[in-house]
Protein backbone atom coordinates (compact mmCIF):
# COMPACT_ATOMS: atom_id res chain seq x y z
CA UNK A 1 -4.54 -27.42 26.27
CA UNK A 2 -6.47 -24.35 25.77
CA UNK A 3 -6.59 -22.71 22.76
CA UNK A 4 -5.97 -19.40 24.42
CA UNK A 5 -3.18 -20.75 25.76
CA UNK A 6 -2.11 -22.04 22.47
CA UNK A 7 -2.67 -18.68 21.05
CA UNK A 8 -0.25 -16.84 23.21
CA UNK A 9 2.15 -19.72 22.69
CA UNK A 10 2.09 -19.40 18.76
CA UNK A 11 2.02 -15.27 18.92
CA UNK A 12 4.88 -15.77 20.62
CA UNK A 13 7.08 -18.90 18.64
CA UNK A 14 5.89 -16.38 15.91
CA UNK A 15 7.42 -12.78 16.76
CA UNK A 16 10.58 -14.85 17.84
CA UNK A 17 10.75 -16.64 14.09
CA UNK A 18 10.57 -13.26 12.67
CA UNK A 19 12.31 -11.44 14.49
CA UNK A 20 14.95 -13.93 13.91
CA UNK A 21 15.89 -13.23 10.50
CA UNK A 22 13.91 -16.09 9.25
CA UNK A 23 11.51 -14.76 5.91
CA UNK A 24 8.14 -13.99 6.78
CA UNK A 25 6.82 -16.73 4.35
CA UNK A 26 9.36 -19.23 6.00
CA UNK A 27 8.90 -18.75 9.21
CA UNK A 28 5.11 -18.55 9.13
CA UNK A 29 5.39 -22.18 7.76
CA UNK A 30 8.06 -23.40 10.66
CA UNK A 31 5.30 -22.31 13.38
CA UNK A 32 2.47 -23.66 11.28
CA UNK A 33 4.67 -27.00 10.78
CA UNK A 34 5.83 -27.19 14.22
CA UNK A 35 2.76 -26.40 16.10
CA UNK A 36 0.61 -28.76 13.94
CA UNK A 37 3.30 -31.68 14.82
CA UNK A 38 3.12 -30.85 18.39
CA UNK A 39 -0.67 -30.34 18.86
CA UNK A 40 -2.57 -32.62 16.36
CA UNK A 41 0.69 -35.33 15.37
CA UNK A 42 1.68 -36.11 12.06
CA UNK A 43 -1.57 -36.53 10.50
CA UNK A 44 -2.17 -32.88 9.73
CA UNK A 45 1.20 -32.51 8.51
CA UNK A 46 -0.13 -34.27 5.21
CA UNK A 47 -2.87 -31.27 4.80
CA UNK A 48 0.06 -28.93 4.63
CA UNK A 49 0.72 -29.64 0.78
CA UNK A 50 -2.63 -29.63 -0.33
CA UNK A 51 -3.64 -26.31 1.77
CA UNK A 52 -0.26 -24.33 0.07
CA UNK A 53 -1.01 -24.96 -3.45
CA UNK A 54 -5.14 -24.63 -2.74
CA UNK A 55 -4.58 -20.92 -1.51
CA UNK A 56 -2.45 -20.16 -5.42
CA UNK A 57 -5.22 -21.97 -7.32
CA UNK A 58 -7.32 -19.00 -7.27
CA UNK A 59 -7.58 -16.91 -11.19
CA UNK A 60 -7.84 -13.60 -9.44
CA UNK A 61 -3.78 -14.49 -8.53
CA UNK A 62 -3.06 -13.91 -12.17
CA UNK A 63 -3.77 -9.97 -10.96
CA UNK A 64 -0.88 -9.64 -8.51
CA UNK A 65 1.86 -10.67 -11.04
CA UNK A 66 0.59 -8.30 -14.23
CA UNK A 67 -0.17 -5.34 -11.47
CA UNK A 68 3.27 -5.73 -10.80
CA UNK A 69 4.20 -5.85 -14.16
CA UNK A 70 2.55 -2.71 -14.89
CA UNK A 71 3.90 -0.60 -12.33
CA UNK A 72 7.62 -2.14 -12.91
CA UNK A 73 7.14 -1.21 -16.64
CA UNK A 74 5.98 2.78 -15.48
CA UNK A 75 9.31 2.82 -12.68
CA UNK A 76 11.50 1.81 -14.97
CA UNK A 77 10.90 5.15 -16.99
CA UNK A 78 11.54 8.83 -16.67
CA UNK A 79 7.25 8.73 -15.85
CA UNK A 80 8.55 9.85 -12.58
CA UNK A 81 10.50 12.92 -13.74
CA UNK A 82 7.88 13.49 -16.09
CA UNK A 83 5.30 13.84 -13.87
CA UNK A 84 7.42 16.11 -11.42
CA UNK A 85 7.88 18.52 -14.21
CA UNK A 86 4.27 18.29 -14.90
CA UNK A 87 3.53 19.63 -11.56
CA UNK A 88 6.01 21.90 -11.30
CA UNK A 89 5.43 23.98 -14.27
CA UNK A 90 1.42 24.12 -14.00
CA UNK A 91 1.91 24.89 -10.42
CA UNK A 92 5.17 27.06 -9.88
CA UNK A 93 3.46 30.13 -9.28
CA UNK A 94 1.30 28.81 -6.35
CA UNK A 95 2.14 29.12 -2.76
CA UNK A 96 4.14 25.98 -1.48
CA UNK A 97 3.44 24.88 -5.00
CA UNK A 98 6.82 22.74 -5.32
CA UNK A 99 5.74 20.62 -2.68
CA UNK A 100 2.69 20.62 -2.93
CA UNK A 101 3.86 19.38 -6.78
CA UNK A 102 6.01 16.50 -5.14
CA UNK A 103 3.05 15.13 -3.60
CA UNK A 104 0.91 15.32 -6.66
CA UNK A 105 3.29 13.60 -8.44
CA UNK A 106 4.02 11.38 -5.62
CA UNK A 107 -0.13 10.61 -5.29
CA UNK A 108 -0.35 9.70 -9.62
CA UNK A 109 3.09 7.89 -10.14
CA UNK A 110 2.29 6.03 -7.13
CA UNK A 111 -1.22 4.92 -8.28
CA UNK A 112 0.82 3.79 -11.42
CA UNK A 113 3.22 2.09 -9.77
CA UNK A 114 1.71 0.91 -7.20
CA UNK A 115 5.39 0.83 -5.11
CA UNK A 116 6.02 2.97 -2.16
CA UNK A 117 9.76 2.88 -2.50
CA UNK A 118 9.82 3.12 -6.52
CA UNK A 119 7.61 6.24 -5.76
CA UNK A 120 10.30 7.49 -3.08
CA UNK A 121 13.26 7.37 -5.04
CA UNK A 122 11.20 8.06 -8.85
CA UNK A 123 10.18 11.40 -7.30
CA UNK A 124 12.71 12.13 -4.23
CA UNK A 125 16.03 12.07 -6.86
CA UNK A 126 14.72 15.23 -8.23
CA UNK A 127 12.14 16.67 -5.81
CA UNK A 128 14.58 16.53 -2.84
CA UNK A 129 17.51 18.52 -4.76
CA UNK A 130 14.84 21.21 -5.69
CA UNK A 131 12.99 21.78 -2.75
CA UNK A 132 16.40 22.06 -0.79
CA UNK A 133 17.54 24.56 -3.47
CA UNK A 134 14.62 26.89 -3.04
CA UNK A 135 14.84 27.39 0.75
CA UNK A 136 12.65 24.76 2.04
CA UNK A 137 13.82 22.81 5.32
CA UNK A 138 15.45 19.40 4.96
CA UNK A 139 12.44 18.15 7.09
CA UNK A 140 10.35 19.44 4.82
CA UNK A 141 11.64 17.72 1.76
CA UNK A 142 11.99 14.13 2.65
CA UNK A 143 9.54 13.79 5.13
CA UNK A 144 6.85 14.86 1.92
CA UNK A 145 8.49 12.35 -0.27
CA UNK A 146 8.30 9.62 2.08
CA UNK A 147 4.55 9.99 2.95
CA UNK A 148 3.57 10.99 -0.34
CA UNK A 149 5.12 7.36 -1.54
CA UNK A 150 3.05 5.76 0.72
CA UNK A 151 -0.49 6.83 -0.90
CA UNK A 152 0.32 4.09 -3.55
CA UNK A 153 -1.10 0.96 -1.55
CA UNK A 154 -4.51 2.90 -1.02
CA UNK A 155 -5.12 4.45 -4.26
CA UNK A 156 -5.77 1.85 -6.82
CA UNK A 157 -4.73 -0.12 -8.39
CA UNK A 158 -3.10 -1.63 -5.41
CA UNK A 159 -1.60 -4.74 -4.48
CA UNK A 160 -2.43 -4.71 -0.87
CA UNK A 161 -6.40 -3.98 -1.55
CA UNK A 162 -6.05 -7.58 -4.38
CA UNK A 163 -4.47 -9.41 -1.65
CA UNK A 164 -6.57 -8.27 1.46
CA UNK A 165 -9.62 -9.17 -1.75
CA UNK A 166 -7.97 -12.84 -1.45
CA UNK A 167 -7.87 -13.39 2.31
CA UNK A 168 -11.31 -11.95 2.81
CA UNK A 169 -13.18 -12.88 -0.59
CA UNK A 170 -14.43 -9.61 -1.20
CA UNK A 171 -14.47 -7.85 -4.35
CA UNK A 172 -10.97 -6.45 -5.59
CA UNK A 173 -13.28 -4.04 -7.83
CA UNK A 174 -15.37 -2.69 -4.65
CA UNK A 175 -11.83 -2.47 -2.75
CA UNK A 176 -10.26 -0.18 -5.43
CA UNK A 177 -13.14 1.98 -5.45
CA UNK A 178 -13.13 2.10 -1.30
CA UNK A 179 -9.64 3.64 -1.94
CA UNK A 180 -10.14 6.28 -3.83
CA UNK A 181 -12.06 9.17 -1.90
CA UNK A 182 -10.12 7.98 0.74
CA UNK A 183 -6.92 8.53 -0.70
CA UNK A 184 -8.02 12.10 -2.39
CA UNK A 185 -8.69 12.88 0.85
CA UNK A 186 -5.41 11.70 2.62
CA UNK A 187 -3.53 13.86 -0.28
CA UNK A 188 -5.65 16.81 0.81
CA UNK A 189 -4.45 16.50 4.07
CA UNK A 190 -0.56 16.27 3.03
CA UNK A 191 -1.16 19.10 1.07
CA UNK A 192 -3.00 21.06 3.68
CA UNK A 193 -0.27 20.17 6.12
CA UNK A 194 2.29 21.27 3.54
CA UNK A 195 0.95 24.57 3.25
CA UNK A 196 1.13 25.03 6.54
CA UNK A 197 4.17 24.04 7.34
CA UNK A 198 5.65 26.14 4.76
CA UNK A 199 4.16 29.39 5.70
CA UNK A 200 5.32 28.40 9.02
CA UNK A 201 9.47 28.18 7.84
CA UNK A 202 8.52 31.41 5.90
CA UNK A 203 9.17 29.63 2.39
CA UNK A 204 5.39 29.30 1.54
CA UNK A 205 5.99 32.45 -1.05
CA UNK A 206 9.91 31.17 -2.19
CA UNK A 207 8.26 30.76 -5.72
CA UNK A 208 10.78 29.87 -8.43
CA UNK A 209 12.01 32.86 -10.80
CA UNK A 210 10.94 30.15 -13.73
CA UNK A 211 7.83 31.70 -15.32
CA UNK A 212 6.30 28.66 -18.26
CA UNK A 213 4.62 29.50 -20.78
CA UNK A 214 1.08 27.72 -21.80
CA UNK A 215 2.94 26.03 -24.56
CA UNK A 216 6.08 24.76 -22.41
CA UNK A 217 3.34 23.77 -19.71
CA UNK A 218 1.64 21.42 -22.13
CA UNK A 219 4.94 20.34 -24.11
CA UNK A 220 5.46 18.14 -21.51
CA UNK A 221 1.35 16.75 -21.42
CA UNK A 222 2.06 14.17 -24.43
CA UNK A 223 4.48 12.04 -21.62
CA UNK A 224 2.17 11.85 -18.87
CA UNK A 225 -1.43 11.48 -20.32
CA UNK A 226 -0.97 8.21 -21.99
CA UNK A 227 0.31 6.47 -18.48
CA UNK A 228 -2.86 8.53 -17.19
CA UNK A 229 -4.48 7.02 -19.56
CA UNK A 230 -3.59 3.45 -19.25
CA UNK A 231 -4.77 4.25 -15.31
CA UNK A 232 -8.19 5.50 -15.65
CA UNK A 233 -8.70 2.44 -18.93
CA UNK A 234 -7.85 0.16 -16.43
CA UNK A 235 -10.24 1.44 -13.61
CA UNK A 236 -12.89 1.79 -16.04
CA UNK A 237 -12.94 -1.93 -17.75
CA UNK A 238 -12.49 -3.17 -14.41
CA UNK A 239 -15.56 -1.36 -13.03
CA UNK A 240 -17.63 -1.53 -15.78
CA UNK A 241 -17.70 -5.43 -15.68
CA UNK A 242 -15.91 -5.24 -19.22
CA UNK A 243 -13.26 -7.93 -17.95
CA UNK A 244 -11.81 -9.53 -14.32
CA UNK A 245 -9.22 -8.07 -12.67
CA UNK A 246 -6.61 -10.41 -13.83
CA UNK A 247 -7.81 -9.67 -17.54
CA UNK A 248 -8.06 -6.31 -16.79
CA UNK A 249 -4.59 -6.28 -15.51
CA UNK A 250 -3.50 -8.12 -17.85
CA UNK A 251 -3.96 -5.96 -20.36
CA UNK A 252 -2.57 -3.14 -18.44
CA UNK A 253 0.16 -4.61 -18.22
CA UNK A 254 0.77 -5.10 -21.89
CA UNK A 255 -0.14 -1.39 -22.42
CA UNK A 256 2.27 -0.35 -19.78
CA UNK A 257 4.99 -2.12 -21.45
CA UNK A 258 4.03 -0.79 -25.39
CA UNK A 259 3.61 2.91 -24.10
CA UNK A 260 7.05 2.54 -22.48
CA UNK A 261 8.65 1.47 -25.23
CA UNK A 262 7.03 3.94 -27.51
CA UNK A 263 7.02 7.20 -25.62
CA UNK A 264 11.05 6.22 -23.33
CA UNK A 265 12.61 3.81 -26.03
CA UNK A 266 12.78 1.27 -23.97
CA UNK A 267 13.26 -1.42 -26.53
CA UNK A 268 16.64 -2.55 -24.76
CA UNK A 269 16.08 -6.50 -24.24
CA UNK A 270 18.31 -6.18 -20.61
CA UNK A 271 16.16 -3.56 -19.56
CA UNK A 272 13.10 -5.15 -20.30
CA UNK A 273 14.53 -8.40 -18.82
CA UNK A 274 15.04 -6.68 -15.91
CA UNK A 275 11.54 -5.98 -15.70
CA UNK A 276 10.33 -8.81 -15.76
CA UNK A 277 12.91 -10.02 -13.73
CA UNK A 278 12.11 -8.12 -10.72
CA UNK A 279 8.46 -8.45 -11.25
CA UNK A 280 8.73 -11.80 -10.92
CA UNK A 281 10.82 -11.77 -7.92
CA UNK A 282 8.71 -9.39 -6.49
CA UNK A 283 5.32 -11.57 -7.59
CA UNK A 284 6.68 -14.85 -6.09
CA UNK A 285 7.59 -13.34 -2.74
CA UNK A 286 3.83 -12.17 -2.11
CA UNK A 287 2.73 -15.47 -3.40
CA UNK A 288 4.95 -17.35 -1.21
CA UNK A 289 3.68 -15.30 1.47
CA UNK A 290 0.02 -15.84 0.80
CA UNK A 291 0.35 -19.66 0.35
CA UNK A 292 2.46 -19.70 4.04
CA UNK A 293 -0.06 -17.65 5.68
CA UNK A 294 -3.08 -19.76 4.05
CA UNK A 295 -0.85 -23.05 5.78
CA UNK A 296 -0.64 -20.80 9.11
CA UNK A 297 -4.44 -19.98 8.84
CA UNK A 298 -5.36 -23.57 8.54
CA UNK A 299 -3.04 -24.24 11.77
CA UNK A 300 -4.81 -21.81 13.75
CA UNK A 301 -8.21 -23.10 12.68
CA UNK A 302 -7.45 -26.43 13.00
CA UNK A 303 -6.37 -26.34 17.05
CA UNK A 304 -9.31 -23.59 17.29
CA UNK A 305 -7.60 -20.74 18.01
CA UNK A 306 -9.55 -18.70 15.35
CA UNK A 307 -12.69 -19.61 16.62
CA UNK A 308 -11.96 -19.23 20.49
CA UNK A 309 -10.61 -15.99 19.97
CA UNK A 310 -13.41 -14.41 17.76
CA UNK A 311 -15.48 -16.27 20.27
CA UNK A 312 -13.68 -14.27 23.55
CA UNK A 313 -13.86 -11.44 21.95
CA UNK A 314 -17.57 -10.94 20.85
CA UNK A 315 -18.32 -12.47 24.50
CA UNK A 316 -15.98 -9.28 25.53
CA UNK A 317 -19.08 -6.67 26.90
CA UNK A 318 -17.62 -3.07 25.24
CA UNK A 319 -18.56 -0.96 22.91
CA UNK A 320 -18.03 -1.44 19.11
CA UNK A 321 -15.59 1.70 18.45
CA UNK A 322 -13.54 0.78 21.53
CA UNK A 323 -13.08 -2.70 19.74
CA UNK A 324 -12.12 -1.24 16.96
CA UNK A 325 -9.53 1.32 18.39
CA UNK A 326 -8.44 -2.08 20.07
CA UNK A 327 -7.87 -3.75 17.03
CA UNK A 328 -6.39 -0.11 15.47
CA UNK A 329 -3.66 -0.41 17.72
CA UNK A 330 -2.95 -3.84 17.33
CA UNK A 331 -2.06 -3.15 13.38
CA UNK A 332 -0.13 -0.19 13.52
CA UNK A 333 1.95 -2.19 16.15
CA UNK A 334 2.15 -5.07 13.81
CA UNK A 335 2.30 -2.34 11.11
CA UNK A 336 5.17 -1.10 12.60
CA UNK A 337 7.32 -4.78 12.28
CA UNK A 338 5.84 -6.63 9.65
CA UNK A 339 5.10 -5.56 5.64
CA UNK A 340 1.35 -4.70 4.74
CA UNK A 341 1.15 -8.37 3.04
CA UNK A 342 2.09 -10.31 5.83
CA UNK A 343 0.02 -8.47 8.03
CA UNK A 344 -3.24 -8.35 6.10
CA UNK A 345 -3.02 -12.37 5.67
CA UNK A 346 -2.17 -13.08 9.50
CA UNK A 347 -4.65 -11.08 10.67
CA UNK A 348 -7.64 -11.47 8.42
CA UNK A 349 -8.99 -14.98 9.23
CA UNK A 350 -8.72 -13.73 12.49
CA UNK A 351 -10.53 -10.30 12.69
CA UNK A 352 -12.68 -10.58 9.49
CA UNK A 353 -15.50 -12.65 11.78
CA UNK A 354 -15.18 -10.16 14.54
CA UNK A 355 -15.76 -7.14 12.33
CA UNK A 356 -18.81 -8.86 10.61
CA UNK A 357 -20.30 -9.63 13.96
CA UNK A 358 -19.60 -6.14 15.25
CA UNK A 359 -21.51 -4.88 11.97
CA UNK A 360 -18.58 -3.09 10.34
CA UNK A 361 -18.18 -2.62 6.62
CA UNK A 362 -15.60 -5.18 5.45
CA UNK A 363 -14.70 -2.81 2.56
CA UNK A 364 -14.17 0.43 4.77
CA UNK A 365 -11.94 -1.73 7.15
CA UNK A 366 -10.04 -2.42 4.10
CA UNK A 367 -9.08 0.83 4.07
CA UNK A 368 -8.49 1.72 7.57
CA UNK A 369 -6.39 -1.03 7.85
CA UNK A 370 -4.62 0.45 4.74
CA UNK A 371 -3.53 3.74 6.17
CA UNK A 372 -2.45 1.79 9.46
CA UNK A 373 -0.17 -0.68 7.13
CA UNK A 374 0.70 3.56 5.04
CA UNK A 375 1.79 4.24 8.82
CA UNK A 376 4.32 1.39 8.92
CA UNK A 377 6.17 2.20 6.07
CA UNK A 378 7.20 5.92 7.79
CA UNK A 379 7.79 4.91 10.82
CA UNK A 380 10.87 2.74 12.47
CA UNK A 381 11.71 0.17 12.91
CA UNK A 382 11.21 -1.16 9.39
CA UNK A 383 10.24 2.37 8.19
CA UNK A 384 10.82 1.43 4.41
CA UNK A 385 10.25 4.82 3.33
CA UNK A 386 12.50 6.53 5.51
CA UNK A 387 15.39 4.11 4.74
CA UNK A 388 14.77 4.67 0.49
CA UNK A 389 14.93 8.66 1.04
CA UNK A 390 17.99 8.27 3.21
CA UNK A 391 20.08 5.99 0.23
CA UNK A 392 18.67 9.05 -2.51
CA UNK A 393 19.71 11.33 -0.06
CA UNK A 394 22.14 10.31 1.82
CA UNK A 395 23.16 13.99 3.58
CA UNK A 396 19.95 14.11 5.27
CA UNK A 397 19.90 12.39 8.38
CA UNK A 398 17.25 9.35 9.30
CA UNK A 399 16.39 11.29 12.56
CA UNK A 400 15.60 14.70 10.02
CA UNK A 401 13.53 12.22 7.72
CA UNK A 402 11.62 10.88 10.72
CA UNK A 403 11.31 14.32 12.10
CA UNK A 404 9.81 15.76 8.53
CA UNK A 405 7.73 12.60 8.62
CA UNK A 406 5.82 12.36 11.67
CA UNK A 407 3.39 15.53 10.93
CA UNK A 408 2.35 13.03 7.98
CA UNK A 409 1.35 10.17 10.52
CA UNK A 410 -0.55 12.27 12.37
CA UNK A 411 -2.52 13.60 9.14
CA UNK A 412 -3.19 9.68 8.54
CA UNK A 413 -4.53 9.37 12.15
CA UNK A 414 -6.45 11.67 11.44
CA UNK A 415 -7.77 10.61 8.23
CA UNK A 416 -8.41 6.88 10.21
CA UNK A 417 -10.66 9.36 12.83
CA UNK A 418 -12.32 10.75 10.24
CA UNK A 419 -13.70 7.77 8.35
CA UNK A 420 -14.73 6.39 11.94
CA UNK A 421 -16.80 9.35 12.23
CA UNK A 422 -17.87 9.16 8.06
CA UNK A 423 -17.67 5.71 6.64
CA UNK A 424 -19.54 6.75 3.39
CA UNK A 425 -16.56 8.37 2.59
CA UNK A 426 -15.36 5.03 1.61
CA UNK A 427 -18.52 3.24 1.19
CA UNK A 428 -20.53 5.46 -1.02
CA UNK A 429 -18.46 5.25 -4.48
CA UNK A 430 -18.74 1.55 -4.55
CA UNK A 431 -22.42 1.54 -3.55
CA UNK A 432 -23.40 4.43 -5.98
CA UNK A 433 -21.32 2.17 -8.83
CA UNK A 434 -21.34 -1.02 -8.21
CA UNK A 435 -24.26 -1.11 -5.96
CA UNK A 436 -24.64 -2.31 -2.38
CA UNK A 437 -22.58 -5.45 -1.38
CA UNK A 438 -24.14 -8.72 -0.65
């Protein structure tokens, strides 16, 4: 049969599977199982073992686990609250400043937590209550909370940029650093947005009565700089070849933990079992998925669907950028289904030989393909974001979160547009520190 034809027929067996209830990791295995059986006999059902566990024998795995760690360790504290106040009394004075404070706050814990929804309802449970109090619209309110929670799979440390590393085998350091102009620049553009939209309802000047004082501004500084801290440490070992990322996170991890201990008390052994409880959980999941998807890889290799599609598609006589708004669509559709980590390792062994014969930077795909997966998690029907602010908030309607949302997808359109138009905003830190890629 043609391996077109087996293509479509595997695309297919695969959205059913999902769609079906079925885990992503499990039902990626049924279709690689069953489609291996069908097409090649039992044979290359005795690969299947040795493919799983070869995909988890990789050292740079130890990273997702202790990431994971580290950000569980930061959510399970008041560093949320902490940073909200932060914001709010250095910047109460400014123009849309409380939300414009929300998404600062939203942009940092999320880089330390590296969670979307811990960011959500860390920040939303007291942003929401106090933007609503001061006159801003519903929309307003939980449509910022639910982007800004987003920002923590680009800016680093992120778990989707080590596990797009692992399905490409590209540098998790280079991938960190691709994020971070990037995602200054998609804050910017929240921000921006948020100004505007403010001025627009008329609150942009509903400042608080609150006036701080220098010392209650920096009373609060001795909470939130050692987190801060632990960040920028982290960054900085990792990127100047001091240790590997999963030493490097490692040791972040164990920082996380001390400095939580230290500055929130946490000494409690349930909390800290539940810690490591969920991080765990949460660490197995992604690994099951990774191992499933390297299994559903191998399938689609081994009856040469890869190949014949990367092959079709190079053959295909259009322009570059028209491939690559092709392939845009295709993820935010998938985007819009299917979490970032399933995503990244379905599609990777597919388009990663496409892009490199199409001469695009593996590293600034990374992170367009980042803001499409940021897209996904804002809009329905999976919309993870929307569903967190509606259980902290549970008076404001889904339809008024998507409403207050959708200005935020557009900003991320725009910030894909933008890096078409200037990859070196992505490529240019790495290549100025790490120098150019190999």
């Amino acid at each position: 049969m043609d391996p077109l034809l087996i293509g479509l027929l595997v695309s297919l067996a695969t959205i059913f599977v999902l769609f079906s209830g079925v885990s992503v990791a499990v039902g990626l295995l049924l279709v690689a199982a069953g489609f291996l059986l069908i097409f090649d006999g039992t044979r290359s059902l005795m690969m299947i073992p040795e493919v799983y566990f070869a995909d988890l024998n990789s050292f740079t795995m130890l990273s997702i686990p202790m990431f994971i760690i580290m950000g569980a360790a930061i959510a399970s504290t008041k560093a949320g609250a902490d940073l909200f106040e932060a914001f709010e009394r250095w910047m109460t004075r400014v123009p849309g400043g409380l939300v414009v404070s929300n998404l600062g706050a939203c942009a940092l814990f999320s880089a330390m937590s590296g969670s979307s929804p811990a960011t959500c309802a860390a920040i939303g449970k007291m942003g929401i209550p106090e933007m609503r109090k001061r006159g801003y619209s519903e929309e307003i309110a939980a449509g910022s909370i639910a982007a800004g929670g987003t920002l923590g799979i680009l800016i680093p440390p992120s778990v989707t940029m080590i596990v797009y590393g692992i399905a490409t085998e590209t540098s998790i350091g280079r991938l960190f650093l691709a994020g971070v102009l990037p995602g200054i620049m998609l804050v910017a553009f929240f921000m921006i947005w948020t100004i505007y939209s403010a001025w627009r309802s008329g609150t942009l000047y509903n400042l608080s009565q609150r006036r701080y004082s220098l010392a209650e501004r920096l009373e609060i500084m001795p909470r939130v700089l050692p987190f801060l801290l632990i960040i920028g440490g982290v960054l900085y070992i990792m990127y100047g070849g001091v240790a590997t990322p999963s030493e490097t996170a490692a040791v972040g991890a164990l920082l996380a933990i001390i400095m939580a201990m230290i500055i929130y008390k946490m000494w409690q052994p349930r909390v800290l079992w539940t810690v490591f409880r969920d991080s765990t959980k949460e660490a197995v999941m992604i690994m099951f998925i990774i191992a499933a998807a390297g299994v559903f890889a191998y399938m689609m290799s081994s009856l040469f669907i890869t190949q014949t599609i990367a092959q079709w598609i190079s053959e295909l006589d259009v322009n570059r950028w028209v491939l690559m708004g092709i392939i845009n669509v295709f993820l935010l559709f998938a985007g819009f289904f299917l979490p970032p980590v399933a995503v990244i390792l379905m599609t990777a062994p597919i388009l990663m030989p496409i892009l490199l014969a199409a001469e695009f930077d593996p590293y600034w795909f990374a992170v367009i393909l980042t803001i499409n997966m940021e897209i996904g998690l804002i809009t329905p029907p999976i919309g993870l974001n929307l569903y967190v602010i509606n259980s902290i908030a549970p008076d404001i309607s889904l339809k008024k979160i998507l409403v207050g949302s959708l200005p935020y997808v557009l900003c991320m359109v725009t910030a894909i547009i933008v890096l078409c138009f200037f990859p070196g905003i992505a490529t240019w830190l790495p290549t100025a520190v790490m120098g150019p890629a190999n």
